[in-house]
C-alpha atoms as a PDB file:
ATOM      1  CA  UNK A   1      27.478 -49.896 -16.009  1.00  0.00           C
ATOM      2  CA  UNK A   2      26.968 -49.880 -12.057  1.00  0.00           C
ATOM      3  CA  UNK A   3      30.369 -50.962 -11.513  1.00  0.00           C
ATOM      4  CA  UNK A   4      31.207 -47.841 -12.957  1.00  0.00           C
ATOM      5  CA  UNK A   5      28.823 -45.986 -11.514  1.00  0.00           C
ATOM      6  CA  UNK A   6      30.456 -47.597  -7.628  1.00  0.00           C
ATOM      7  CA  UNK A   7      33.670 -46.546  -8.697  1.00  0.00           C
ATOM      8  CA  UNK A   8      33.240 -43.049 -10.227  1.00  0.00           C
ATOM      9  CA  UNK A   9      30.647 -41.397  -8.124  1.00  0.00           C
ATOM     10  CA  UNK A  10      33.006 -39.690  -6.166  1.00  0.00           C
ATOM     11  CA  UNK A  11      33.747 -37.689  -9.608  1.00  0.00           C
ATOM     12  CA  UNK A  12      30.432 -38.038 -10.839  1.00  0.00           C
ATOM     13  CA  UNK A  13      29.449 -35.631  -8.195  1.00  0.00           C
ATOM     14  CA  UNK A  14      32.321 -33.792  -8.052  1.00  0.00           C
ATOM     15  CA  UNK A  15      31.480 -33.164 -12.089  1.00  0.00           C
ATOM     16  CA  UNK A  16      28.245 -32.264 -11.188  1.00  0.00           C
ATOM     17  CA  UNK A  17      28.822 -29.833  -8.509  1.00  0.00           C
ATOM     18  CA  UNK A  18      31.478 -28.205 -10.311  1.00  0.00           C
ATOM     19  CA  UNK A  19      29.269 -27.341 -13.135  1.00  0.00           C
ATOM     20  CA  UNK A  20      26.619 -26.050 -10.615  1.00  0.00           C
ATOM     21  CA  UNK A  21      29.227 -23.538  -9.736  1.00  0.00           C
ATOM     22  CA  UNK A  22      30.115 -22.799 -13.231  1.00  0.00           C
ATOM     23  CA  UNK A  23      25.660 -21.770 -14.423  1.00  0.00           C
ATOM     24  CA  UNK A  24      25.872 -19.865 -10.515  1.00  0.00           C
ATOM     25  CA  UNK A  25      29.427 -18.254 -11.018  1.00  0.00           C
ATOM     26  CA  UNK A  26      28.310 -17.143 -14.763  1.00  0.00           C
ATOM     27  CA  UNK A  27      24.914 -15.837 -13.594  1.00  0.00           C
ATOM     28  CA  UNK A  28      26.830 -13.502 -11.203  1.00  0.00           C
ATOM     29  CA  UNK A  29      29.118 -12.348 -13.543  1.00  0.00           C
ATOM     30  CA  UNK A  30      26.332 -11.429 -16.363  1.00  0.00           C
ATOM     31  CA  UNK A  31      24.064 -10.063 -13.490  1.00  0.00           C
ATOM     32  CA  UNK A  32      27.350  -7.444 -12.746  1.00  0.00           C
ATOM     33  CA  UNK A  33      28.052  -7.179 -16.059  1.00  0.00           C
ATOM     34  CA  UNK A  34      24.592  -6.311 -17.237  1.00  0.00           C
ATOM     35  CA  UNK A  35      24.509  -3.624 -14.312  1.00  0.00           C
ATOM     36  CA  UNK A  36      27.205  -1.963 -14.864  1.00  0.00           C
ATOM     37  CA  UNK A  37      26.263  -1.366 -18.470  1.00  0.00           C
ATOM     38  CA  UNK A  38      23.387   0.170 -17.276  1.00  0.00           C
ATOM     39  CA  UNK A  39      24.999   2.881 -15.563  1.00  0.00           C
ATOM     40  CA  UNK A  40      27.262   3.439 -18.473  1.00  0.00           C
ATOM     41  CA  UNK A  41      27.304   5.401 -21.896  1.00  0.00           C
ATOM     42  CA  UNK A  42      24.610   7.241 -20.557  1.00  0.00           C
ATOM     43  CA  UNK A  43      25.201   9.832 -23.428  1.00  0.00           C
ATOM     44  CA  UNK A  44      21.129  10.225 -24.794  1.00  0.00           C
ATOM     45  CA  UNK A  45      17.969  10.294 -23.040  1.00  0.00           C
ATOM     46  CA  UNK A  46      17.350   6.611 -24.356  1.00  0.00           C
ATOM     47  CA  UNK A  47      20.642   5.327 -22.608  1.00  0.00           C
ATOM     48  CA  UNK A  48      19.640   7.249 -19.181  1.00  0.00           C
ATOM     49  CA  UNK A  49      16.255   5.676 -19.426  1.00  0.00           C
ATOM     50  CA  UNK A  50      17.852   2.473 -19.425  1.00  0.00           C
ATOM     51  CA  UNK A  51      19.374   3.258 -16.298  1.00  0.00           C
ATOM     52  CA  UNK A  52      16.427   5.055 -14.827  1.00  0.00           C
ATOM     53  CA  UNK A  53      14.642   1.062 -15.576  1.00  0.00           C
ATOM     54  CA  UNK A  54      17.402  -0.756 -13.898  1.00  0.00           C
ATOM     55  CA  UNK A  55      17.174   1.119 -10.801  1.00  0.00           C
ATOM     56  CA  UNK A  56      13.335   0.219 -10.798  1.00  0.00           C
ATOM     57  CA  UNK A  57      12.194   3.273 -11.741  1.00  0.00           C
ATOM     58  CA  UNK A  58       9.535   4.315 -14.576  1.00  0.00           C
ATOM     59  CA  UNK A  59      10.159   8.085 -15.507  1.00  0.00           C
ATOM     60  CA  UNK A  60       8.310  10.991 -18.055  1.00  0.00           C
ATOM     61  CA  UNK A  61      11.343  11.339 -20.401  1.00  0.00           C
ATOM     62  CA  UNK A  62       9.367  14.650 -21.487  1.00  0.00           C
ATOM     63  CA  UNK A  63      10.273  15.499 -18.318  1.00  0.00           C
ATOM     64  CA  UNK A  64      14.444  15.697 -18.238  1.00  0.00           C
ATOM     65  CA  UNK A  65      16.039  18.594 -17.441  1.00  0.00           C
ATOM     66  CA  UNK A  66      19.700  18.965 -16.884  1.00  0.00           C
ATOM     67  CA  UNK A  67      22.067  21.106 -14.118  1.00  0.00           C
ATOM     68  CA  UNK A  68      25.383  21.430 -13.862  1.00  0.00           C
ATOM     69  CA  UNK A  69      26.595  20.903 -10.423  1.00  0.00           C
ATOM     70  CA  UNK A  70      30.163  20.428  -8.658  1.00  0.00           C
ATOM     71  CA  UNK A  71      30.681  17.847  -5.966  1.00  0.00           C
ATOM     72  CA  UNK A  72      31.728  19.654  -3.187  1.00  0.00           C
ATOM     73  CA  UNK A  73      36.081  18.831  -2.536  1.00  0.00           C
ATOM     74  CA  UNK A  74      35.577  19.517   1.615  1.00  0.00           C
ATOM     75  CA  UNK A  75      34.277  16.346   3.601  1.00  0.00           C
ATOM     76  CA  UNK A  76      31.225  18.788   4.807  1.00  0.00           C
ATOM     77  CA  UNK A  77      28.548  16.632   7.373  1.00  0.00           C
ATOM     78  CA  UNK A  78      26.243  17.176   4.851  1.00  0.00           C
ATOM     79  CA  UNK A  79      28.272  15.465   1.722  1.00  0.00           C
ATOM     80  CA  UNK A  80      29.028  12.453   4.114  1.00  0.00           C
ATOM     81  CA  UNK A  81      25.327  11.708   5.172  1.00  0.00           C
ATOM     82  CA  UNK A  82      24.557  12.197   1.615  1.00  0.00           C
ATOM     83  CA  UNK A  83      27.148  10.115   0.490  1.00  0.00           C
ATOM     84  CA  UNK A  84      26.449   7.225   3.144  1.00  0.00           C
ATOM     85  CA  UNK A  85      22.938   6.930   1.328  1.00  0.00           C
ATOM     86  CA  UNK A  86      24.876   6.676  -2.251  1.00  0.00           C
ATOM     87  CA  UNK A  87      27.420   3.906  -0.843  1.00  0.00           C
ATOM     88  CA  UNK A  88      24.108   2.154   0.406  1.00  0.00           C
ATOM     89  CA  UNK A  89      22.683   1.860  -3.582  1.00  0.00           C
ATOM     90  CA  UNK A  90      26.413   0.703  -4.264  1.00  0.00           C
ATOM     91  CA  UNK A  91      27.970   4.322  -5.447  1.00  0.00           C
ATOM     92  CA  UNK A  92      30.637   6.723  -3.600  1.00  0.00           C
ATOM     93  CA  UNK A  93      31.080  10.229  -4.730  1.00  0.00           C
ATOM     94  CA  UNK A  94      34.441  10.050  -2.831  1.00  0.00           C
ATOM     95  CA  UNK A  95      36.610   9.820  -5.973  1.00  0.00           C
ATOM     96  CA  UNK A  96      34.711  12.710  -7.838  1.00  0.00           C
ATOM     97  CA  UNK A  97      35.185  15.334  -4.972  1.00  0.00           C
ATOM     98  CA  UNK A  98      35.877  18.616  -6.456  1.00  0.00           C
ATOM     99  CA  UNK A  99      35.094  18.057  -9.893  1.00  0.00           C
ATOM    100  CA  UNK A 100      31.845  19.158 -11.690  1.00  0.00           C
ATOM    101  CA  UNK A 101      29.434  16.376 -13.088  1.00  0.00           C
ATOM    102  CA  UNK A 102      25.863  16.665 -14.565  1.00  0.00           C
ATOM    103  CA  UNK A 103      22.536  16.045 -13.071  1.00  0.00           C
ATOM    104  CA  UNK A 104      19.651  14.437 -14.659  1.00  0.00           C
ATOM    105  CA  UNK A 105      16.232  15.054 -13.388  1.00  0.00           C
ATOM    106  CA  UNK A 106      13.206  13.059 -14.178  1.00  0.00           C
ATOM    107  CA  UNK A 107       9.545  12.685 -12.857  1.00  0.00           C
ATOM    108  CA  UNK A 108       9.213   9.686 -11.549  1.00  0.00           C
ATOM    109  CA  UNK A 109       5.519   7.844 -12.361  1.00  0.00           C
ATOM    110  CA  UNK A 110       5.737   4.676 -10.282  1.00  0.00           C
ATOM    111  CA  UNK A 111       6.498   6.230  -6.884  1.00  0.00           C
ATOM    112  CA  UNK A 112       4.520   4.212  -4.457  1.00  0.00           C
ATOM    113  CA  UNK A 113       3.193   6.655  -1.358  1.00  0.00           C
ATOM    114  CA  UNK A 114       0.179   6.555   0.844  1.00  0.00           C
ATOM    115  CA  UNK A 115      -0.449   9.775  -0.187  1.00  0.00           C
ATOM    116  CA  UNK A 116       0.451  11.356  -3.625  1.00  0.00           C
ATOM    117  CA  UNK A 117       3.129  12.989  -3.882  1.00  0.00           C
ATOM    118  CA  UNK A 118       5.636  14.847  -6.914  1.00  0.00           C
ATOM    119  CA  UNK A 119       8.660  12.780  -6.959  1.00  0.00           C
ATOM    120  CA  UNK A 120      11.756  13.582  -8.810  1.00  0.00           C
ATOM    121  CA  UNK A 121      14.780  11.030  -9.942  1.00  0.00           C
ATOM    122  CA  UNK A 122      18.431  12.614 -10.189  1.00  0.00           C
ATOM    123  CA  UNK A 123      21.062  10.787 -11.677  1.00  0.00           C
ATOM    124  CA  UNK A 124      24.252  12.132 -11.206  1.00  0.00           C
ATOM    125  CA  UNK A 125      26.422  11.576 -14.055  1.00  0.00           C
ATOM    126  CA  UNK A 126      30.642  12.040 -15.149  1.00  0.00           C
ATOM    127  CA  UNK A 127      32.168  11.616 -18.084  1.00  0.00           C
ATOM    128  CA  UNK A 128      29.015   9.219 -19.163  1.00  0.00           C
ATOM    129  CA  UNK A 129      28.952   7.272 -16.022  1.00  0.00           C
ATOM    130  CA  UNK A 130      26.730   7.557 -13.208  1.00  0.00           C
ATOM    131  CA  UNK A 131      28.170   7.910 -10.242  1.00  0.00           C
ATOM    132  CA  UNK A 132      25.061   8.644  -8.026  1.00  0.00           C
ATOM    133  CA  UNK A 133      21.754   9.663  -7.264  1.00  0.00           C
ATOM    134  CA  UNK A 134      18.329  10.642  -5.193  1.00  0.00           C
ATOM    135  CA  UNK A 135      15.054  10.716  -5.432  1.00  0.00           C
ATOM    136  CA  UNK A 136      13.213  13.428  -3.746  1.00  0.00           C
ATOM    137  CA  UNK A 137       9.647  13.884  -3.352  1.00  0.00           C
ATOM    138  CA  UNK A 138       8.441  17.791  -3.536  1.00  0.00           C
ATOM    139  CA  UNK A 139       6.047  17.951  -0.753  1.00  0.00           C
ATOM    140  CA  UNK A 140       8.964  17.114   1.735  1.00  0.00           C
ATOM    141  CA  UNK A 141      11.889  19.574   1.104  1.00  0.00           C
ATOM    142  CA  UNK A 142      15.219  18.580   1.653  1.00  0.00           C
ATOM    143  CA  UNK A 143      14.113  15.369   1.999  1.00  0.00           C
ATOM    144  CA  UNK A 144      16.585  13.007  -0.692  1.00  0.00           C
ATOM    145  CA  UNK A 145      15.913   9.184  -0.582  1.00  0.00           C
ATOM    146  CA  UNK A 146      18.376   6.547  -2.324  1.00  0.00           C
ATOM    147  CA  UNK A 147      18.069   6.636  -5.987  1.00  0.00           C
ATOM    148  CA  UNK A 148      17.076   2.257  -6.136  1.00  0.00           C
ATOM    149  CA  UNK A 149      13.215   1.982  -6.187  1.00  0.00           C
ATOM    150  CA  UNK A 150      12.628  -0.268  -3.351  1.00  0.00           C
ATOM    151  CA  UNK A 151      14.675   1.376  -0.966  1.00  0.00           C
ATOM    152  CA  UNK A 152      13.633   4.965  -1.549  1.00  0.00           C
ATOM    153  CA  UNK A 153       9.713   3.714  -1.360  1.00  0.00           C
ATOM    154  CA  UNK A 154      10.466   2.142   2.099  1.00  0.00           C
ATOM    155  CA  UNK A 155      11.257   5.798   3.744  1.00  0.00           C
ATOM    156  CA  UNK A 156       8.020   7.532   2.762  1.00  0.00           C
ATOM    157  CA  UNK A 157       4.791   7.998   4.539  1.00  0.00           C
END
């Protein structure tokens, strides 16, 4: 048994690092997998509170209402800035320019802030797919914050 041990531990460890890289390699893929799905089939309020939870947030479904909107189909200052702070939570509204999508709006309930504030989740949706989204918090108009939890509650007072 050692001498088989001497003369195989090269691809003893090989073996064993190459299955390390197969658990890592299929945790990444089922991580992507399971959050793209999330943003997905978002046809009911059940499958948009799914994604509301996987972007961190805890919503009043009581609370949905729904707007039609059209993404603007000019490169405007406004869309880009806007659009800088979607590719930051991993979304681009670049494809969808010009065509009309729908807006989800829930209260949020676990928005952390020093003071309390009304803050609202959109989720910007096409053809069942989310595409985008905001947070914004009432007492500061015009003020949009990215649409994952943690990064939205870092930007508030």
């Amino acid at each position: 048994m050692k001498d088989f041990l001497k003369e195989n531990i090269v691809y003893i460890l090989l073996l064993i690092l190459f299955s390390l890289l197969l658990i890592l390699g299929g945790q990444i893929v089922m991580h992507k997998f399971y959050k793209t799905a999330a943003y997905e089939n978002l046809e009911t309020v059940k499958d948009r509170i799914r994604c509301t939870k996987a972007l961190g947030w805890e919503v009043d479904k009581g609370s949905e209402t729904v707007k039609a909107v059209y993404i603007p189909n000019e490169n405007s200052v406004e869309f880009s800035e806007y659009n800088k702070m979607q590719q930051m939570c991993g979304f681009d509204l670049s494809p969808y320019m010009g065509k009309g999508a729908i807006v989800y709006t829930y209260r949020i309930l676990n928005f952390e802030s020093d003071s309390p504030v009304n803050a609202f989740l959109n989720i910007i949706v096409y053809n069942g797919k989310m595409i985008g989204g905001d947070c914004e918090v009432a007492e500061y108009h015009d003020l949009y914050l990215p649409v994952i939890s943690g990064k939205a509650n870092a930007n508030i007072p």
